[in-house]
PDB file of N, CA and C in Angstrom:
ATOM      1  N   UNK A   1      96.252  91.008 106.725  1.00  0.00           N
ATOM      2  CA  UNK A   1      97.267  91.800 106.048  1.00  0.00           C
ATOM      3  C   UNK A   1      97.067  91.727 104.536  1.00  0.00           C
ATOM      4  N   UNK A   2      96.817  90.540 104.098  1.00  0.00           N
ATOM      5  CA  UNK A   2      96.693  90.321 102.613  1.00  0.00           C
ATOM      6  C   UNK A   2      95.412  91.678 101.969  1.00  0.00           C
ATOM      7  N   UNK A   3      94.206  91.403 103.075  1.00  0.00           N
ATOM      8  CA  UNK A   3      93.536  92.611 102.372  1.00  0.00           C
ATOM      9  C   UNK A   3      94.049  94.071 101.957  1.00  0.00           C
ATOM     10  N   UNK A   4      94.749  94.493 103.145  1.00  0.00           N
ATOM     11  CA  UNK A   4      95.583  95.661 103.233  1.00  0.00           C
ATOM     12  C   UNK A   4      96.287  95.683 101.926  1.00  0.00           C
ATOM     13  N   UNK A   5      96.932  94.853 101.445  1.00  0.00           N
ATOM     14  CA  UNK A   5      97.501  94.835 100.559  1.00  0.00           C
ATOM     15  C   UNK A   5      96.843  94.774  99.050  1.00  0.00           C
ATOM     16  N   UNK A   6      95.673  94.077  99.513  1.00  0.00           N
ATOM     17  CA  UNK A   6      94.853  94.211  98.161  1.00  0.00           C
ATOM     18  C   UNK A   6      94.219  95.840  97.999  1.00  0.00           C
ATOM     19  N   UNK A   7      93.899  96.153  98.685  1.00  0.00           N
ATOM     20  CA  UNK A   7      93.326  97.904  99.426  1.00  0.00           C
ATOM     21  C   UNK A   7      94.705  98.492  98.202  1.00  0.00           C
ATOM     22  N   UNK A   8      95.973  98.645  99.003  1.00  0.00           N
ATOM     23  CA  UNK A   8      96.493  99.484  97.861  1.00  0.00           C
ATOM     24  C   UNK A   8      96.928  99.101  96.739  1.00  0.00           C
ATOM     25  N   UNK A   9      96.716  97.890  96.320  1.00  0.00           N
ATOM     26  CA  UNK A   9      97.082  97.546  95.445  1.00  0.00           C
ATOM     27  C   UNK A   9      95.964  97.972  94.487  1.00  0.00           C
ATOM     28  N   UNK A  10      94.423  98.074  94.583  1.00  0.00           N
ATOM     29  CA  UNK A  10      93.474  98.653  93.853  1.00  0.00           C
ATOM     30  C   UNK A  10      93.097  99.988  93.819  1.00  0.00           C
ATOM     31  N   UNK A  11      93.442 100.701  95.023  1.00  0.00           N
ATOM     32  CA  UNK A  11      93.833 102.712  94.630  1.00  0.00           C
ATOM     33  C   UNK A  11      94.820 102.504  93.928  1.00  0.00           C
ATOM     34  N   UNK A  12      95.950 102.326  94.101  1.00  0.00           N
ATOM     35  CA  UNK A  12      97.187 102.209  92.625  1.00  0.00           C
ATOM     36  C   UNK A  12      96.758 101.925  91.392  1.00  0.00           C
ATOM     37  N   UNK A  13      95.918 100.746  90.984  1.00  0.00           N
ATOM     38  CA  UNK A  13      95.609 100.341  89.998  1.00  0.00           C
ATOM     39  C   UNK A  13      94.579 101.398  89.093  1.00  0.00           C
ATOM     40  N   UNK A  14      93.646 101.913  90.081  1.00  0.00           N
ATOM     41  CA  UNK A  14      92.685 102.992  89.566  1.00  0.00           C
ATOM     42  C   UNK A  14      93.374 104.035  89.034  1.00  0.00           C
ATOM     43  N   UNK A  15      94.628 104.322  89.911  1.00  0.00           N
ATOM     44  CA  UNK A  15      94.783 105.815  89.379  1.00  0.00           C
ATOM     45  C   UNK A  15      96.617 105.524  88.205  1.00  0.00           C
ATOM     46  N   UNK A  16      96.662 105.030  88.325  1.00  0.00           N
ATOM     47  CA  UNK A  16      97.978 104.640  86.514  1.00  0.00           C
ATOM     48  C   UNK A  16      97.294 104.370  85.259  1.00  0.00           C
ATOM     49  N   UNK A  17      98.238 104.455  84.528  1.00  0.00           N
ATOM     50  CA  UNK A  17      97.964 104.283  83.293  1.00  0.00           C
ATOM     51  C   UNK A  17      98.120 102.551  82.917  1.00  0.00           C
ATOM     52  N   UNK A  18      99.362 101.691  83.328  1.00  0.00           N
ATOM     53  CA  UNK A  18      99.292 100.736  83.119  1.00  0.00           C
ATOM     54  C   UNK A  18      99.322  99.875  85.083  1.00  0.00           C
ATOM     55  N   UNK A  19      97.914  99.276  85.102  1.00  0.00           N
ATOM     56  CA  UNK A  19      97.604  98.606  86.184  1.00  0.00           C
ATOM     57  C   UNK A  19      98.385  97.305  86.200  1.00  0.00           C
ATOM     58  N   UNK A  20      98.607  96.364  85.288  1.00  0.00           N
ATOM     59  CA  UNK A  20      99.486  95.931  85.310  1.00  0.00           C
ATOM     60  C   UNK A  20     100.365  95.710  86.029  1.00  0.00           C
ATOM     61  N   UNK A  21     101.484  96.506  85.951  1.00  0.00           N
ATOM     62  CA  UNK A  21     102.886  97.086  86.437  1.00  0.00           C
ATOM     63  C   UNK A  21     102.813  96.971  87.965  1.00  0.00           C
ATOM     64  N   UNK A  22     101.739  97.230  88.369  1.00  0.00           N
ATOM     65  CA  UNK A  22     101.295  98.176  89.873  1.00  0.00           C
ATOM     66  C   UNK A  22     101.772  96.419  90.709  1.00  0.00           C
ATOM     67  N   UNK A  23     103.094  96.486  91.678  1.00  0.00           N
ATOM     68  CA  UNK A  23     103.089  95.705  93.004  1.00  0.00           C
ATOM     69  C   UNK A  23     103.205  95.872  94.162  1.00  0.00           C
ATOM     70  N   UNK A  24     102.402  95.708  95.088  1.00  0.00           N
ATOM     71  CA  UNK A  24     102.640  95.734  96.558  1.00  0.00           C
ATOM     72  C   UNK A  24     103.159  94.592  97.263  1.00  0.00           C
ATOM     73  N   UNK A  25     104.250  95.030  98.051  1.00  0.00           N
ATOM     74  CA  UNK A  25     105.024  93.720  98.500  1.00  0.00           C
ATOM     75  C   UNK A  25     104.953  94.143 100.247  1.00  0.00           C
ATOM     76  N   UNK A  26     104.479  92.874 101.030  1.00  0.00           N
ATOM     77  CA  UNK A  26     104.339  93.669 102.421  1.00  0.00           C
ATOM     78  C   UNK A  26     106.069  93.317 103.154  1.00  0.00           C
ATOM     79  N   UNK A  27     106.398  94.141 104.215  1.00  0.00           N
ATOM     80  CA  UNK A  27     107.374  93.646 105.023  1.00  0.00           C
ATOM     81  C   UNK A  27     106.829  93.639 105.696  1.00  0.00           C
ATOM     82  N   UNK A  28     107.169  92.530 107.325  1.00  0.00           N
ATOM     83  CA  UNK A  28     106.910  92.929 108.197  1.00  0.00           C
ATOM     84  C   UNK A  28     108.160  93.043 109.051  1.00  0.00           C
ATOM     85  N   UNK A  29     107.867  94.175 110.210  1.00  0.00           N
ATOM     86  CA  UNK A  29     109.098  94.393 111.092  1.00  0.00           C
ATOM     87  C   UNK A  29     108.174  94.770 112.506  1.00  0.00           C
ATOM     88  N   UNK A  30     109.195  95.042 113.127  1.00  0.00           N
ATOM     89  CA  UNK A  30     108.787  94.951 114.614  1.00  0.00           C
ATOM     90  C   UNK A  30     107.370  95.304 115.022  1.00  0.00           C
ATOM     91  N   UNK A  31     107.236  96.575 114.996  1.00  0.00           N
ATOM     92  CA  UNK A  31     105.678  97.092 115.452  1.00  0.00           C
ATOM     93  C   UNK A  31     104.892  97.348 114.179  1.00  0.00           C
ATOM     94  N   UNK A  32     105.436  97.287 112.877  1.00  0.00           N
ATOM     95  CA  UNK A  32     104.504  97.538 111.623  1.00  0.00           C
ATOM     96  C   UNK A  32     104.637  96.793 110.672  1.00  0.00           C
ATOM     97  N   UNK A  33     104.106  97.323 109.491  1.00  0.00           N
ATOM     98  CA  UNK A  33     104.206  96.729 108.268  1.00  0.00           C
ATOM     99  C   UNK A  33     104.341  97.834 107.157  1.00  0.00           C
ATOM    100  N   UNK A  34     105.367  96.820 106.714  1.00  0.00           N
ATOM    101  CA  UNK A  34     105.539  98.422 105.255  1.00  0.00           C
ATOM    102  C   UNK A  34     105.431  97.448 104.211  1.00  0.00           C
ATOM    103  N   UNK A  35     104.275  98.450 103.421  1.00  0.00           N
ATOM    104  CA  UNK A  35     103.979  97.840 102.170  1.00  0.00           C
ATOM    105  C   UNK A  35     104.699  98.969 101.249  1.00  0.00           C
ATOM    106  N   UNK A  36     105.664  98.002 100.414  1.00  0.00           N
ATOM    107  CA  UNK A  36     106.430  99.320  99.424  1.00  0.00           C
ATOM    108  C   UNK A  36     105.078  98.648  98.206  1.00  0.00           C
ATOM    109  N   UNK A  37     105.299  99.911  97.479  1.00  0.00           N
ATOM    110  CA  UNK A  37     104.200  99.688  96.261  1.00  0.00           C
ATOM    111  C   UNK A  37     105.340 100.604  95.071  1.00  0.00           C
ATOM    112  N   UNK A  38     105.156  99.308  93.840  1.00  0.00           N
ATOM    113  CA  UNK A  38     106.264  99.764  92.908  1.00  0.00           C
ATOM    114  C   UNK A  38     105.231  99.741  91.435  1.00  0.00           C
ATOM    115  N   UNK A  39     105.540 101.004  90.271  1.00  0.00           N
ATOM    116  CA  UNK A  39     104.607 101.438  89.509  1.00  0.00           C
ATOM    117  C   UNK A  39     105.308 101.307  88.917  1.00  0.00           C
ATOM    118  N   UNK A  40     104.822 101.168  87.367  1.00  0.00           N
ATOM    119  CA  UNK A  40     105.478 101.464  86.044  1.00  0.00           C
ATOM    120  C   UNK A  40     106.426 103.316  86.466  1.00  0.00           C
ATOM    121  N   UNK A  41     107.599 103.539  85.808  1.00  0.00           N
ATOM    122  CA  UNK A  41     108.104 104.274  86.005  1.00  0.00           C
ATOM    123  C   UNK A  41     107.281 105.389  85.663  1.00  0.00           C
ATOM    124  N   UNK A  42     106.549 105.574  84.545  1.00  0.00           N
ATOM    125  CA  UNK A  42     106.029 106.662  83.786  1.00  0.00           C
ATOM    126  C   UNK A  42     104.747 107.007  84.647  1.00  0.00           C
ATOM    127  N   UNK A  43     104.697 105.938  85.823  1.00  0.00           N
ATOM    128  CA  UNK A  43     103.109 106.363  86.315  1.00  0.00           C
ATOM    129  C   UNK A  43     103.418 106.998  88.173  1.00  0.00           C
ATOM    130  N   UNK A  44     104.849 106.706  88.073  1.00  0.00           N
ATOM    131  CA  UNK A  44     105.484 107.225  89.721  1.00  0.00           C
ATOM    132  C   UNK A  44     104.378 108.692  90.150  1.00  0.00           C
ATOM    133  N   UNK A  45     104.705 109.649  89.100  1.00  0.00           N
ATOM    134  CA  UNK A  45     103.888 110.949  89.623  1.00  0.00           C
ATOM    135  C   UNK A  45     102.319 111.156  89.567  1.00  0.00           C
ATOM    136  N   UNK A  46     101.761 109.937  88.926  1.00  0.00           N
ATOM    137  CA  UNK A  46     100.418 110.095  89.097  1.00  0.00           C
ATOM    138  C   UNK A  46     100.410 109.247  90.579  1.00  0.00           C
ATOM    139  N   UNK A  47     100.722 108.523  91.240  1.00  0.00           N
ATOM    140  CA  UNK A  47     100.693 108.137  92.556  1.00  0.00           C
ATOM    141  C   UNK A  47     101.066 109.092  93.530  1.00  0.00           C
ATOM    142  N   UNK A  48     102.102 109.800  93.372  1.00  0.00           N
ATOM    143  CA  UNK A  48     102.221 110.827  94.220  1.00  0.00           C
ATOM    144  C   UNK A  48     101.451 111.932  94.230  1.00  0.00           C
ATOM    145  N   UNK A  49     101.335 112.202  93.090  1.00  0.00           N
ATOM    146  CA  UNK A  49     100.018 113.574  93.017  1.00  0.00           C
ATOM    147  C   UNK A  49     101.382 115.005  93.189  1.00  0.00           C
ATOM    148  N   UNK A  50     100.487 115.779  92.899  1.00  0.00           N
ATOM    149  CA  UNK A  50     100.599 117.547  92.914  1.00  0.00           C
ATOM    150  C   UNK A  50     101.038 117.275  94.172  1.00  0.00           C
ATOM    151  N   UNK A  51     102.510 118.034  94.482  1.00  0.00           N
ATOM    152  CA  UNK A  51     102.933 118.109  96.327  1.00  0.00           C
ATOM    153  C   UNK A  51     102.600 116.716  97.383  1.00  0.00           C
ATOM    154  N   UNK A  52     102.418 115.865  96.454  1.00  0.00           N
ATOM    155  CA  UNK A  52     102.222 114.540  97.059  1.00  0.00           C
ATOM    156  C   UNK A  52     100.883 114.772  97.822  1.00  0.00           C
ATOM    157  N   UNK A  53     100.106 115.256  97.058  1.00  0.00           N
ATOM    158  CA  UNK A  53      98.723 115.339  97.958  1.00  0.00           C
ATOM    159  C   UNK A  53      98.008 113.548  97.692  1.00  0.00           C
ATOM    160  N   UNK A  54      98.188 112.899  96.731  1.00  0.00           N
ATOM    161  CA  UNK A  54      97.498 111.897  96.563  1.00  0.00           C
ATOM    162  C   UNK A  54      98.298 110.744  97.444  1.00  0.00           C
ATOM    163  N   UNK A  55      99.686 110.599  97.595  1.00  0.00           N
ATOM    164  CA  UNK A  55     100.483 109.553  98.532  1.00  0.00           C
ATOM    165  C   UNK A  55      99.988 109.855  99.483  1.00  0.00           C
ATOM    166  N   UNK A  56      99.601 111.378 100.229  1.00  0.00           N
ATOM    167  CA  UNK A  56      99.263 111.583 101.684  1.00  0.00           C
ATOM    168  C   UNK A  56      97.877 110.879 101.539  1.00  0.00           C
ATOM    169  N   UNK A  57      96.620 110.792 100.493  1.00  0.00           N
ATOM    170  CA  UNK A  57      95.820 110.560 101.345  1.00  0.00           C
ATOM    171  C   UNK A  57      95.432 108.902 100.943  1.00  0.00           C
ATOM    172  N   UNK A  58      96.483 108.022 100.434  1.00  0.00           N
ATOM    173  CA  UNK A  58      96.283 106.921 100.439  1.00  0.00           C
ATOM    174  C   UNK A  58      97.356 106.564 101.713  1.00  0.00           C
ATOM    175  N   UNK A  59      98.040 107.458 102.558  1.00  0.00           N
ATOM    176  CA  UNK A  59      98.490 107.505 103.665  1.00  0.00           C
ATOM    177  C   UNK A  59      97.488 107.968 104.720  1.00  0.00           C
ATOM    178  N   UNK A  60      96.562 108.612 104.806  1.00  0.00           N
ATOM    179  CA  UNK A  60      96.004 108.674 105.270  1.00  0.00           C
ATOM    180  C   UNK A  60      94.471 107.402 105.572  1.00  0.00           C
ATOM    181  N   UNK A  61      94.276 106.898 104.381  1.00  0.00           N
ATOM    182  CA  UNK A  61      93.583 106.047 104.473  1.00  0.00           C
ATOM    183  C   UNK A  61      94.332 104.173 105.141  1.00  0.00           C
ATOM    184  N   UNK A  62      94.994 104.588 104.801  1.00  0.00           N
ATOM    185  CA  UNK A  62      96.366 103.350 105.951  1.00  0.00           C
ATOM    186  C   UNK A  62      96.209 103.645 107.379  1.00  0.00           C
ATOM    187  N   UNK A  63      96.020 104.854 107.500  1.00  0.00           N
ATOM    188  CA  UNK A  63      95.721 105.217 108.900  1.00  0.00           C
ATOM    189  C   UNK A  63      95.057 104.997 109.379  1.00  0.00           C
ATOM    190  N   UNK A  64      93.660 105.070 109.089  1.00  0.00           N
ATOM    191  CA  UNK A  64      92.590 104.801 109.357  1.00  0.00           C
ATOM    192  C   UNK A  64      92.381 103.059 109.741  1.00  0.00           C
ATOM    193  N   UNK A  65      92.778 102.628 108.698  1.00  0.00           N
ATOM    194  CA  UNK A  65      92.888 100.906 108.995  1.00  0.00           C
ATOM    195  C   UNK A  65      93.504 100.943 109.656  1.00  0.00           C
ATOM    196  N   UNK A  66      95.050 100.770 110.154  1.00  0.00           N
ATOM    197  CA  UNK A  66      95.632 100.840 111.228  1.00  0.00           C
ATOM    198  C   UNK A  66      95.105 101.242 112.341  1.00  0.00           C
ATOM    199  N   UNK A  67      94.296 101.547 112.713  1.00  0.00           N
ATOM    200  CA  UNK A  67      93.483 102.292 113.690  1.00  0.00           C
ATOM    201  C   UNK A  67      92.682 100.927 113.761  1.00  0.00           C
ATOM    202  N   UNK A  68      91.554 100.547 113.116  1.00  0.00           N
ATOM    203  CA  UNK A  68      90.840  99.817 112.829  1.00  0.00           C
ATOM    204  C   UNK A  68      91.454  98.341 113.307  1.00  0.00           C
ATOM    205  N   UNK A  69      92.543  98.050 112.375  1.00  0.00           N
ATOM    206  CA  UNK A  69      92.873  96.735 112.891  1.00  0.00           C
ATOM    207  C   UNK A  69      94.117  96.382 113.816  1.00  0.00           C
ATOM    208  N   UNK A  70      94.059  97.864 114.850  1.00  0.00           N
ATOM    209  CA  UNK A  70      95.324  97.631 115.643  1.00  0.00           C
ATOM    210  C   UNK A  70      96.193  97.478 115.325  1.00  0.00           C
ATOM    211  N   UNK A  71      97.056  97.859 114.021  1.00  0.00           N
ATOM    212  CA  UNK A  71      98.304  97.362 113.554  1.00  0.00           C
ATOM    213  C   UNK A  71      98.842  98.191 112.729  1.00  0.00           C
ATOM    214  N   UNK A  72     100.312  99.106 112.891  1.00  0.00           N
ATOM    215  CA  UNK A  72     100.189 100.453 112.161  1.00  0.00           C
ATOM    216  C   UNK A  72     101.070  99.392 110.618  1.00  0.00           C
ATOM    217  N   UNK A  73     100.122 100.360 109.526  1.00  0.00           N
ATOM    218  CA  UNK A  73     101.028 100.115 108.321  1.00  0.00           C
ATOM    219  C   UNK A  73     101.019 101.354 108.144  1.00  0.00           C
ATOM    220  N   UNK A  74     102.568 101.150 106.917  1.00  0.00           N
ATOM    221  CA  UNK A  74     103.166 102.283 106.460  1.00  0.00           C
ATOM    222  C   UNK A  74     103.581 102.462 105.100  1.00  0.00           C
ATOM    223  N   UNK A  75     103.538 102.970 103.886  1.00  0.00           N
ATOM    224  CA  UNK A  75     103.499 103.358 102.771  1.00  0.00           C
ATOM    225  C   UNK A  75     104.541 103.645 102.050  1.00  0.00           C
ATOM    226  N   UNK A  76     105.724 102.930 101.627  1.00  0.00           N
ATOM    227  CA  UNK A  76     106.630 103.154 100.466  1.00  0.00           C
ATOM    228  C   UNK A  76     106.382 103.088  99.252  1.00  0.00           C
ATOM    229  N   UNK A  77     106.273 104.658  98.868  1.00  0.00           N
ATOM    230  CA  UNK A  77     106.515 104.334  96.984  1.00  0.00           C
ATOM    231  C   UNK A  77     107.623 104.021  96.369  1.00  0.00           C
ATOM    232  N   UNK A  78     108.301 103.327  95.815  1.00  0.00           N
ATOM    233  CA  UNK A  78     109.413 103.250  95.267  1.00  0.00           C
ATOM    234  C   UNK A  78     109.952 103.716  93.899  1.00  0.00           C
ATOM    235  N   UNK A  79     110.829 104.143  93.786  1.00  0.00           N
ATOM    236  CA  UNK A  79     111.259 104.554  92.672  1.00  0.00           C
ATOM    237  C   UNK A  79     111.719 103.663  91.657  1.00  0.00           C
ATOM    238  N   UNK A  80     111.668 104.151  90.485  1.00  0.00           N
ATOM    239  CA  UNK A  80     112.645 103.202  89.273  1.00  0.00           C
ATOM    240  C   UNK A  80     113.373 102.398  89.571  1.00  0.00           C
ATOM    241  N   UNK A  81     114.839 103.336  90.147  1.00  0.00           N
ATOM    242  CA  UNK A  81     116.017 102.795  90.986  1.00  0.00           C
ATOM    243  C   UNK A  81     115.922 101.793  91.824  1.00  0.00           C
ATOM    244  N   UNK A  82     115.109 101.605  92.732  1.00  0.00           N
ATOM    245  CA  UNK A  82     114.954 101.702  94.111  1.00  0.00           C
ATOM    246  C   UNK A  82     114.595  99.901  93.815  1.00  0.00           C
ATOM    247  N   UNK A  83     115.511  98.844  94.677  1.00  0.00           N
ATOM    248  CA  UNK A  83     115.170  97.691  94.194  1.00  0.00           C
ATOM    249  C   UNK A  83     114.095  96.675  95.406  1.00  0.00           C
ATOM    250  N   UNK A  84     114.077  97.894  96.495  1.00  0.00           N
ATOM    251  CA  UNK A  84     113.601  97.529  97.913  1.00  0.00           C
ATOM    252  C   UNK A  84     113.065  96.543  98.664  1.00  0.00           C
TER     253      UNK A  84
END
């Protein structure tokens, strides 16, 4: 799991302005794992991308591992607000 977590924690880091900022915190719950990932505020929409095309395909690449290591994870971005 820790890799998983290092995985988005270094697409996040590539694509902000301050890498820094960038944390992934895993939960685990029944059948998955949700890694919320929390950004400097000013860098929220470069993670999401245009129509959230860039969250889908670092969602999509979760998929793929999940596949891989039998174990579905799942992808929260969090907001400013959001203390999760």
């Amino acid at each position: 799991m820790v890799a998983v977590e290092q995985l988005v924690r270094e697409i996040a880091r590539a694509l902000v302005d301050e890498p820094t900022a960038v944390e992934v915190q895993s939960v685990d719950r029944d059948e998955n794992t949700v890694l919320k990932l929390r950004v400097a505020p000013q860098d929220v929409g470069k993670v999401i991308g245009k129509q959230g095309r860039t969250a889908r395909s670092v969602r999509t690449i979760l998929g793929a591992v999940s596949m891989k290591l039998h174990h579905r994870y799942t992808l929260d971005i969090l907001e400013e607000d959001e203390q999760g």
